[in-house]
N, C-alpha and C. Protein backbone atom coordinates (compact mmCIF):
# COMPACT_ATOMS: atom_id res chain seq x y z
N UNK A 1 69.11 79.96 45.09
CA UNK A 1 68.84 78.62 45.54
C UNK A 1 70.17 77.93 45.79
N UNK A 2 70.12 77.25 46.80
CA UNK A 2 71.55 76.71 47.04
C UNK A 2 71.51 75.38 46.34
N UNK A 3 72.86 74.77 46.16
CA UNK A 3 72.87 73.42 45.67
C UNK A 3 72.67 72.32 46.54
N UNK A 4 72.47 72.48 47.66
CA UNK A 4 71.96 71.75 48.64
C UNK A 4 70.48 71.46 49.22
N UNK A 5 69.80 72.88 48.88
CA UNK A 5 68.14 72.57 48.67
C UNK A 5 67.25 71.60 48.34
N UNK A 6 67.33 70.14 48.62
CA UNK A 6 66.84 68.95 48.58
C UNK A 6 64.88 69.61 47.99
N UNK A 7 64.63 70.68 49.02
CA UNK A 7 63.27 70.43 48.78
C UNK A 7 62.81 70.76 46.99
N UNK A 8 62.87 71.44 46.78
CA UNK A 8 62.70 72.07 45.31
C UNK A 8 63.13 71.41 44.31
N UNK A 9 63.90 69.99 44.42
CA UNK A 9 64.39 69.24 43.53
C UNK A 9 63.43 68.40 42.83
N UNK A 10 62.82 68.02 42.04
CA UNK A 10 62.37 66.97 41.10
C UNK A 10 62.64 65.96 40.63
N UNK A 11 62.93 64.90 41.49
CA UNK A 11 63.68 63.58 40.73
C UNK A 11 62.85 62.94 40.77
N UNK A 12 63.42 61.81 40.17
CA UNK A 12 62.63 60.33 40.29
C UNK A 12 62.27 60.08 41.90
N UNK A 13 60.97 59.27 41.76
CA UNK A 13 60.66 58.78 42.88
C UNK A 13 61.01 57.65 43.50
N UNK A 14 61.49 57.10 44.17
CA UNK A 14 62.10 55.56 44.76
C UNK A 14 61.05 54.54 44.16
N UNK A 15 60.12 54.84 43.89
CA UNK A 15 59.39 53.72 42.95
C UNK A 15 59.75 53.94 41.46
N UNK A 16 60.26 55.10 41.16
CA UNK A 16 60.93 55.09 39.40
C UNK A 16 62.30 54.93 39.33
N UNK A 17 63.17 54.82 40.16
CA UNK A 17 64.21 54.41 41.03
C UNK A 17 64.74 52.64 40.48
N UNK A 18 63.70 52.10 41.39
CA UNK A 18 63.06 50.83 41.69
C UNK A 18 63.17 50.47 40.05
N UNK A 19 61.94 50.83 39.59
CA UNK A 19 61.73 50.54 37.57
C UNK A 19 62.67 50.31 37.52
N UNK A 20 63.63 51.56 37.00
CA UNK A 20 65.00 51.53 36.37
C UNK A 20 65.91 50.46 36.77
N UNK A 21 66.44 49.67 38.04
CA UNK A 21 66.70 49.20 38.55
C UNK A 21 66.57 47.84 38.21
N UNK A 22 64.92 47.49 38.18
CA UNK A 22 64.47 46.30 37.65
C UNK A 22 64.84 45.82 36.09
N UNK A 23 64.57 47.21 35.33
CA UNK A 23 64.89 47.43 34.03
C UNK A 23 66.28 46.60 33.22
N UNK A 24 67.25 47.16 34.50
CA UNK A 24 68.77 47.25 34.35
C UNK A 24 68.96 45.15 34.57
N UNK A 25 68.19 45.07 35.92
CA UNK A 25 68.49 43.64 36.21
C UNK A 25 67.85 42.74 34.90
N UNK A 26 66.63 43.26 34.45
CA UNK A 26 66.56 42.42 32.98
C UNK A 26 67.31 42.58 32.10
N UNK A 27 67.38 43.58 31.53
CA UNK A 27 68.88 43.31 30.45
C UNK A 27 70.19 42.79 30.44
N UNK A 28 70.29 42.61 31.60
CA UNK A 28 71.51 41.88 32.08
C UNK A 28 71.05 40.00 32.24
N UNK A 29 69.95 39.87 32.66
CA UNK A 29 69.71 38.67 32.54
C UNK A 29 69.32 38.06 31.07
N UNK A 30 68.73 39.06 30.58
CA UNK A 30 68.26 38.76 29.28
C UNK A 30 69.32 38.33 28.14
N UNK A 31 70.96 39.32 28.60
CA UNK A 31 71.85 39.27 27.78
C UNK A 31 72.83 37.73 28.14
N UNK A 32 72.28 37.00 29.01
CA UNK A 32 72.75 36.15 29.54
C UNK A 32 72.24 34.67 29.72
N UNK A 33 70.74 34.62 29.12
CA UNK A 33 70.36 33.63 28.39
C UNK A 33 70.70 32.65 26.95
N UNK A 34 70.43 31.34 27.27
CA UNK A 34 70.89 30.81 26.16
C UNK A 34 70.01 30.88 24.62
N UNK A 35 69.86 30.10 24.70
CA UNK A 35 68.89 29.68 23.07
C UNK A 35 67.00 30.60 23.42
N UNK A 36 66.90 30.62 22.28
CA UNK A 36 65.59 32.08 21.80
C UNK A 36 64.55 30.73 22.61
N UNK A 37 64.83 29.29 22.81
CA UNK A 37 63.65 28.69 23.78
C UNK A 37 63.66 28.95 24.51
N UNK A 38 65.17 28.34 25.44
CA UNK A 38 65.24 29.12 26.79
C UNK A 38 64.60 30.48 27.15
N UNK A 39 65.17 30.97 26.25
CA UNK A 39 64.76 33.03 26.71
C UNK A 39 63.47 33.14 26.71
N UNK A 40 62.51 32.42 26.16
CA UNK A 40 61.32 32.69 25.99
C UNK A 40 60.65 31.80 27.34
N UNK A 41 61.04 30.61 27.41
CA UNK A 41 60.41 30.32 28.63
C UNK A 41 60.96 30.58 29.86
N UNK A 42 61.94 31.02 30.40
CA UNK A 42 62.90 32.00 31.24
C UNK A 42 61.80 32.97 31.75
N UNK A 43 61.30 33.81 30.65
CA UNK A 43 60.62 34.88 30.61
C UNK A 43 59.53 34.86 30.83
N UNK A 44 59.07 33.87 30.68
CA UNK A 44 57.57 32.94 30.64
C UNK A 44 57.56 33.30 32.72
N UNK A 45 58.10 32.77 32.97
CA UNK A 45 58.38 31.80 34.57
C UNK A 45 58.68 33.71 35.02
N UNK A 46 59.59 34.01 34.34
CA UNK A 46 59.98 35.74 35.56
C UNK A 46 58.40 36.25 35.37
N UNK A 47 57.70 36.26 34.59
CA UNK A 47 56.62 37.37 34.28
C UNK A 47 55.43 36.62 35.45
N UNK A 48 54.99 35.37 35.36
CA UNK A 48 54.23 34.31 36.17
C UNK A 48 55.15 34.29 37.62
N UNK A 49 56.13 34.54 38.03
CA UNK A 49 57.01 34.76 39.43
C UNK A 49 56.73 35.98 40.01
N UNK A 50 56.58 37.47 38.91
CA UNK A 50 56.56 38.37 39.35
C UNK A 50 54.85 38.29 39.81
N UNK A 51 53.88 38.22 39.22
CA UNK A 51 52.38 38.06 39.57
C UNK A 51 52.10 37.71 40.41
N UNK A 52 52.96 36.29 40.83
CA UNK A 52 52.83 35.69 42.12
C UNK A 52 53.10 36.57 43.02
N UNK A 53 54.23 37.35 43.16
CA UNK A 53 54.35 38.31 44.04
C UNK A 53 53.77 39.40 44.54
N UNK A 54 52.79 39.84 43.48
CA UNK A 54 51.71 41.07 43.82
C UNK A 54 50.60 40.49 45.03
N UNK A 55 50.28 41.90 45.36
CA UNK A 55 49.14 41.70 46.40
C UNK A 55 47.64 41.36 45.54
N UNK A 56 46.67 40.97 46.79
CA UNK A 56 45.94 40.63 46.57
C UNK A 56 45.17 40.09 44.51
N UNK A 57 44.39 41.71 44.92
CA UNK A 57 44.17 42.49 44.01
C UNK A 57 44.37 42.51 42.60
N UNK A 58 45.89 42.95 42.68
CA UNK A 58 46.47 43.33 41.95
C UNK A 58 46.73 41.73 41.47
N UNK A 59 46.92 40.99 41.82
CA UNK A 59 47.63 39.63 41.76
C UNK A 59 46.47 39.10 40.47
N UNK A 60 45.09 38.95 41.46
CA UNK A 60 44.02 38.67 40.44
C UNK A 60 43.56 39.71 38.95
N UNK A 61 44.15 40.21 39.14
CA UNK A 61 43.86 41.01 37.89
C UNK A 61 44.99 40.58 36.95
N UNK A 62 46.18 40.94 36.99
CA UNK A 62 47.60 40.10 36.20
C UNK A 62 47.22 38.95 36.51
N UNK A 63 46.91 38.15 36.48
CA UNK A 63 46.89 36.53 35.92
C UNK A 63 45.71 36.74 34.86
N UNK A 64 44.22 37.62 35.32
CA UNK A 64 43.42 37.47 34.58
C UNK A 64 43.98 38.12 32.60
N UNK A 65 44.45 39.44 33.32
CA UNK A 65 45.19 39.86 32.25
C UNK A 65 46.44 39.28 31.46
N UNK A 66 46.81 38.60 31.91
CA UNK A 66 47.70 37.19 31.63
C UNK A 66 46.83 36.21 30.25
N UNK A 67 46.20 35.73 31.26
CA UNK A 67 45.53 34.67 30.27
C UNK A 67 44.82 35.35 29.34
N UNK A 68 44.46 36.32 28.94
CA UNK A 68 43.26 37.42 28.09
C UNK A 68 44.41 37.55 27.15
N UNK A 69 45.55 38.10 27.56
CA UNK A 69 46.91 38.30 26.55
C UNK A 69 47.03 37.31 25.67
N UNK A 70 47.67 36.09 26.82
CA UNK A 70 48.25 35.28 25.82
C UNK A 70 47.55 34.31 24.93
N UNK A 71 46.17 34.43 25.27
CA UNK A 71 44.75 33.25 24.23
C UNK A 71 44.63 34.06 23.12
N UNK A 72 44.59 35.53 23.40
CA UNK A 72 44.27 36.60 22.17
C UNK A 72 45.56 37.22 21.60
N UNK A 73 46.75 37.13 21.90
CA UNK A 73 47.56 37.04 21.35
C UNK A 73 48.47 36.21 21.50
N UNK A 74 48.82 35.05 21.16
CA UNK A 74 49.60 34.31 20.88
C UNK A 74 50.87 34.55 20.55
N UNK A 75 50.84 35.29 19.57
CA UNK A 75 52.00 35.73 18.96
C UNK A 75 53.07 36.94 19.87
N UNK A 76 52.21 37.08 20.85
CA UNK A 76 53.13 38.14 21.82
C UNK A 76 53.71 37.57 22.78
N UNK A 77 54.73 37.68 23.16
CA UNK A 77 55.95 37.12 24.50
C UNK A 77 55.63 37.84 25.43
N UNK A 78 55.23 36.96 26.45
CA UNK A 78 55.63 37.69 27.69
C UNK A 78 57.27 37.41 28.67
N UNK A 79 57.29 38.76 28.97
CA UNK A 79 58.89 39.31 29.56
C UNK A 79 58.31 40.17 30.46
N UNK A 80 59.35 40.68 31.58
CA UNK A 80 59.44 41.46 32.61
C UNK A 80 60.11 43.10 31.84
N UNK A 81 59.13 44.48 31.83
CA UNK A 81 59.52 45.00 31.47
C UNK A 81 59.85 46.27 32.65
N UNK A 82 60.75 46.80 33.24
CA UNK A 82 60.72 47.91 33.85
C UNK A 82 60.02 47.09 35.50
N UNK A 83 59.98 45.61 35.51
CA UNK A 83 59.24 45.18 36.77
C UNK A 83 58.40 44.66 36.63
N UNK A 84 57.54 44.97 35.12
CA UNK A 84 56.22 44.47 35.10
C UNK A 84 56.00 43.68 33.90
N UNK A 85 55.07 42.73 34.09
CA UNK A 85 54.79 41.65 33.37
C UNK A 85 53.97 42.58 31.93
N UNK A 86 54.93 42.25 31.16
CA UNK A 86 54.76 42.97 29.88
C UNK A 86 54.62 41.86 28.24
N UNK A 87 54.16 42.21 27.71
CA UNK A 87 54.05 41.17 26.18
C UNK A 87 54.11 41.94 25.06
N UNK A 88 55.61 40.82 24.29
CA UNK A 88 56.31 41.98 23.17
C UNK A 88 55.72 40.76 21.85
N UNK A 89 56.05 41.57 20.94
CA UNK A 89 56.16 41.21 19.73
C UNK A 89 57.76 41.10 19.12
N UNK A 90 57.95 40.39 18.76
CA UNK A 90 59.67 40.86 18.34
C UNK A 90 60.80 41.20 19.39
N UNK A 91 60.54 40.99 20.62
CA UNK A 91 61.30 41.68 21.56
C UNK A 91 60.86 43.00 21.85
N UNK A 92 59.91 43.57 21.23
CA UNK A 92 59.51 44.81 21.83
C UNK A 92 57.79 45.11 22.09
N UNK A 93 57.81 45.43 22.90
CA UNK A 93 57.00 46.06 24.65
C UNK A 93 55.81 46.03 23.21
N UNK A 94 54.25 45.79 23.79
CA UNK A 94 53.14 46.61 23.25
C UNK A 94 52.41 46.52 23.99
N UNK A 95 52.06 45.50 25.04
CA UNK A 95 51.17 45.90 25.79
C UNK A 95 51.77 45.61 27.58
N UNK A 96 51.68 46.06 28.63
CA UNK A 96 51.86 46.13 29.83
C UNK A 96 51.18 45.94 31.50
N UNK A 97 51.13 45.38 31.95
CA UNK A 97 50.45 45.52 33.33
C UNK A 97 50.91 46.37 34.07
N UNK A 98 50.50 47.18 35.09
CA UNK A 98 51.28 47.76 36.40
C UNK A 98 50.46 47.74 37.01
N UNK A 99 50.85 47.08 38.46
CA UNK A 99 49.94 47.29 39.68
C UNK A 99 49.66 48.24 40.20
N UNK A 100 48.52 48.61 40.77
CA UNK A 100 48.42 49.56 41.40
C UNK A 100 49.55 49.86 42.68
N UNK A 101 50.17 49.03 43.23
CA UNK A 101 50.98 48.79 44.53
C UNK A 101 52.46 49.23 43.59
N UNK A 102 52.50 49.09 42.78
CA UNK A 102 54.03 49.44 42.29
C UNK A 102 54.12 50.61 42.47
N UNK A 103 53.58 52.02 42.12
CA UNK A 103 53.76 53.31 41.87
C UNK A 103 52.39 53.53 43.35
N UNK A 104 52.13 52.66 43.85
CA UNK A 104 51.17 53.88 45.26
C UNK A 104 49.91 54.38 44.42
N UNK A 105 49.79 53.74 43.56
CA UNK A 105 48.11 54.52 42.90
C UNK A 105 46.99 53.79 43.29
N UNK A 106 46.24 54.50 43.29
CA UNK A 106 44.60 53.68 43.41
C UNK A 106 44.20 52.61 42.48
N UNK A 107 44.77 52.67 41.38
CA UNK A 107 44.78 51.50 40.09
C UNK A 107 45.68 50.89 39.85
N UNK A 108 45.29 49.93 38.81
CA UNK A 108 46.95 48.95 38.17
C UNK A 108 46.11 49.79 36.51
N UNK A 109 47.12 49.52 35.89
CA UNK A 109 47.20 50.16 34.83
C UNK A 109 47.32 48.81 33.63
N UNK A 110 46.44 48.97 32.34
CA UNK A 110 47.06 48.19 31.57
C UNK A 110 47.39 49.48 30.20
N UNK A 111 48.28 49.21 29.95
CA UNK A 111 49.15 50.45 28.99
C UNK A 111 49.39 49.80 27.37
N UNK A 112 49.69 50.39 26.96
CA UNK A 112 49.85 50.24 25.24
C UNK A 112 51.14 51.08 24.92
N UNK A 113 52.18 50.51 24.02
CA UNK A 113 53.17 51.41 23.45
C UNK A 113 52.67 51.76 22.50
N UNK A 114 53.80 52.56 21.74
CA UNK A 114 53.21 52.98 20.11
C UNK A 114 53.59 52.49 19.05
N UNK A 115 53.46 51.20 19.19
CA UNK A 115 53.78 49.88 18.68
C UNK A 115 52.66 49.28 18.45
N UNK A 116 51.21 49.46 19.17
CA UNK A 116 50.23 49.23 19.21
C UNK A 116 49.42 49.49 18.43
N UNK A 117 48.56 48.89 17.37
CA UNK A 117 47.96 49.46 16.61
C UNK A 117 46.50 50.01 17.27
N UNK A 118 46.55 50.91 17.56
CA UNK A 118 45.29 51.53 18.43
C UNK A 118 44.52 52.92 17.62
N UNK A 119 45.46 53.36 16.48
CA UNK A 119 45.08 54.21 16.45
C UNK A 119 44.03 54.34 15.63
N UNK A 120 43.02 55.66 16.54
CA UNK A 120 41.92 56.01 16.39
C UNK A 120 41.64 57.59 15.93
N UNK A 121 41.78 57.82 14.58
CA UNK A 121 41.77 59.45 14.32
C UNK A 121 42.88 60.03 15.05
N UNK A 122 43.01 61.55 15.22
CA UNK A 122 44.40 62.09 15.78
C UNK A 122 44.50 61.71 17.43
N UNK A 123 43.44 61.24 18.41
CA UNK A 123 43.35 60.82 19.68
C UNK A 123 42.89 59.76 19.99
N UNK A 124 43.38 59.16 20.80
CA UNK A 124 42.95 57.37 21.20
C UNK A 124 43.92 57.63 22.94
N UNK A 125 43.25 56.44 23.43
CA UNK A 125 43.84 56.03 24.74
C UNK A 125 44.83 55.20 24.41
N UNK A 126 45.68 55.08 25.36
CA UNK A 126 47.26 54.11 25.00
C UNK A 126 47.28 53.77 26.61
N UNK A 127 46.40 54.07 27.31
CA UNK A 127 46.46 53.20 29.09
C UNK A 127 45.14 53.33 29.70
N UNK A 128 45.02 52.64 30.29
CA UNK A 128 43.53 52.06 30.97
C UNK A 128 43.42 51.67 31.98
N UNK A 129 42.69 52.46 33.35
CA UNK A 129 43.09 52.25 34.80
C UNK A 129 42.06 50.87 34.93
N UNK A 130 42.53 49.69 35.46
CA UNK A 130 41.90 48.35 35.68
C UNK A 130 41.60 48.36 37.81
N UNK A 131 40.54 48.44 38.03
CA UNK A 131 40.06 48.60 39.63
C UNK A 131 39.65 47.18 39.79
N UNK A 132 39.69 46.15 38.53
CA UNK A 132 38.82 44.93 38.57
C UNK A 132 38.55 44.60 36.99
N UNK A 133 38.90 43.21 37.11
CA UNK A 133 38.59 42.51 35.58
C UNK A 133 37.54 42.05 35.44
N UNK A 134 36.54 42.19 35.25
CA UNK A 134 35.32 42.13 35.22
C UNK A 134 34.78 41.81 33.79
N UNK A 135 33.47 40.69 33.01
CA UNK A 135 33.64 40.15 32.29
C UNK A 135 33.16 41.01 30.98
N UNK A 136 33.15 42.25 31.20
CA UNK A 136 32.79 43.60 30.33
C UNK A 136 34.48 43.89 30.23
N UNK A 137 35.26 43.98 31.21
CA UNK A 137 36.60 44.51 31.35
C UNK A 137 37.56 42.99 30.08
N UNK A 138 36.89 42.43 30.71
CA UNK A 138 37.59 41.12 30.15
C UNK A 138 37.75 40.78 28.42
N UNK A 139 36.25 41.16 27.51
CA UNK A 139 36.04 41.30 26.67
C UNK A 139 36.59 42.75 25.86
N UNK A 140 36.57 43.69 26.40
CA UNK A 140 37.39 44.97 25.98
C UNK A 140 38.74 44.73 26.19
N UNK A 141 39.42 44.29 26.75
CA UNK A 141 40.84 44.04 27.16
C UNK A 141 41.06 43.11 25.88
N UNK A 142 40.52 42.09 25.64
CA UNK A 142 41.04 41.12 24.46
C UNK A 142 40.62 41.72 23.04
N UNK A 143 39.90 42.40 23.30
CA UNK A 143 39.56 43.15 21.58
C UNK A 143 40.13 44.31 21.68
N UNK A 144 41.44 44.58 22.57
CA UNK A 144 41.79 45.73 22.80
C UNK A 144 43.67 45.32 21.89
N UNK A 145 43.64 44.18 22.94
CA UNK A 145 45.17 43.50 22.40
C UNK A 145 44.94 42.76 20.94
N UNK A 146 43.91 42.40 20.37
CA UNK A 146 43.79 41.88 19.31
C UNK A 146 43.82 42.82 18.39
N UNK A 147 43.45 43.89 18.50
CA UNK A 147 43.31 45.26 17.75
C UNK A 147 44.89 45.43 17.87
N UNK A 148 45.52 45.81 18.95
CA UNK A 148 47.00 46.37 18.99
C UNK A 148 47.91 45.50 18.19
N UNK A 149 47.78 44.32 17.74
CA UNK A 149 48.95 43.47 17.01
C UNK A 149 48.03 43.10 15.82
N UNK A 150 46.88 43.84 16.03
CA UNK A 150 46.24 43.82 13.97
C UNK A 150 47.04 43.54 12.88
């Protein structure tokens, strides 16, 4: 195989590219905020800026998932994680949005770290393809995040 063989290579995709990228521009902004108010409402406004920016769809689902977050957990921050409107505890990630339009998938995704208290015997789900928030979707989503910061 030559070292020039582009096809056979495996990298990141220009949409994981992109993440990283976004990733990089938050920590740099993040490290460059003033007082833990500021940073928090800073973060408030990037996460509600970025939503605004999604399509349709996707748009109405992150706001719905927005407000489901932050009524049922309170105690979680929302911040821009990797691009996407994410809500930490402590500064760190537990639960996530991704649009379907970010990565080219048929879904937006709502995800769980392992930070999350989810667990269910040796297997449980830690992401959940969202096609529509729907008021069955709506009620599982908040007893989903209320469960994860148990």
């Amino acid at each position: 195989m030559s070292s020039g063989d582009s096809s056979t290579h495996e990298g990141f995709t220009a949409e994981e590219r992109a993440a990283m990228k976004d990733h990089a521009k938050e920590l740099k902004k993040a490290t460059r905020r003033g007082s833990r108010a500021d940073k928090a409402a800073e973060a408030k406004r990037d996460v509600l800026a970025k939503i605004a920016e999604m399509q349709d769809s996707d748009r109405v689902m992150a706001e719905r998932v927005h407000a489901i977050v932050t009524a049922g957990a309170p105690e979680l921050a929302p911040k821009l994680w990797y691009g996407m409107p994410a809500y930490a505890l402590d500064d760190k990630v537990v639960c996530f949005f991704q649009s379907a339009a970010k990565f080219k998938a048929r879904y937006a995704t709502l995800g769980f770290s392992d930070l999350a208290k989810l667990d269910e015997g040796t297997m449980w789900p830690s992401a959940f393809a969202l096609t529509e928030v729907t008021d069955e979707a709506e009620a599982r989503i908040s007893a989903l995040v209320k469960q994860a910061v148990g």
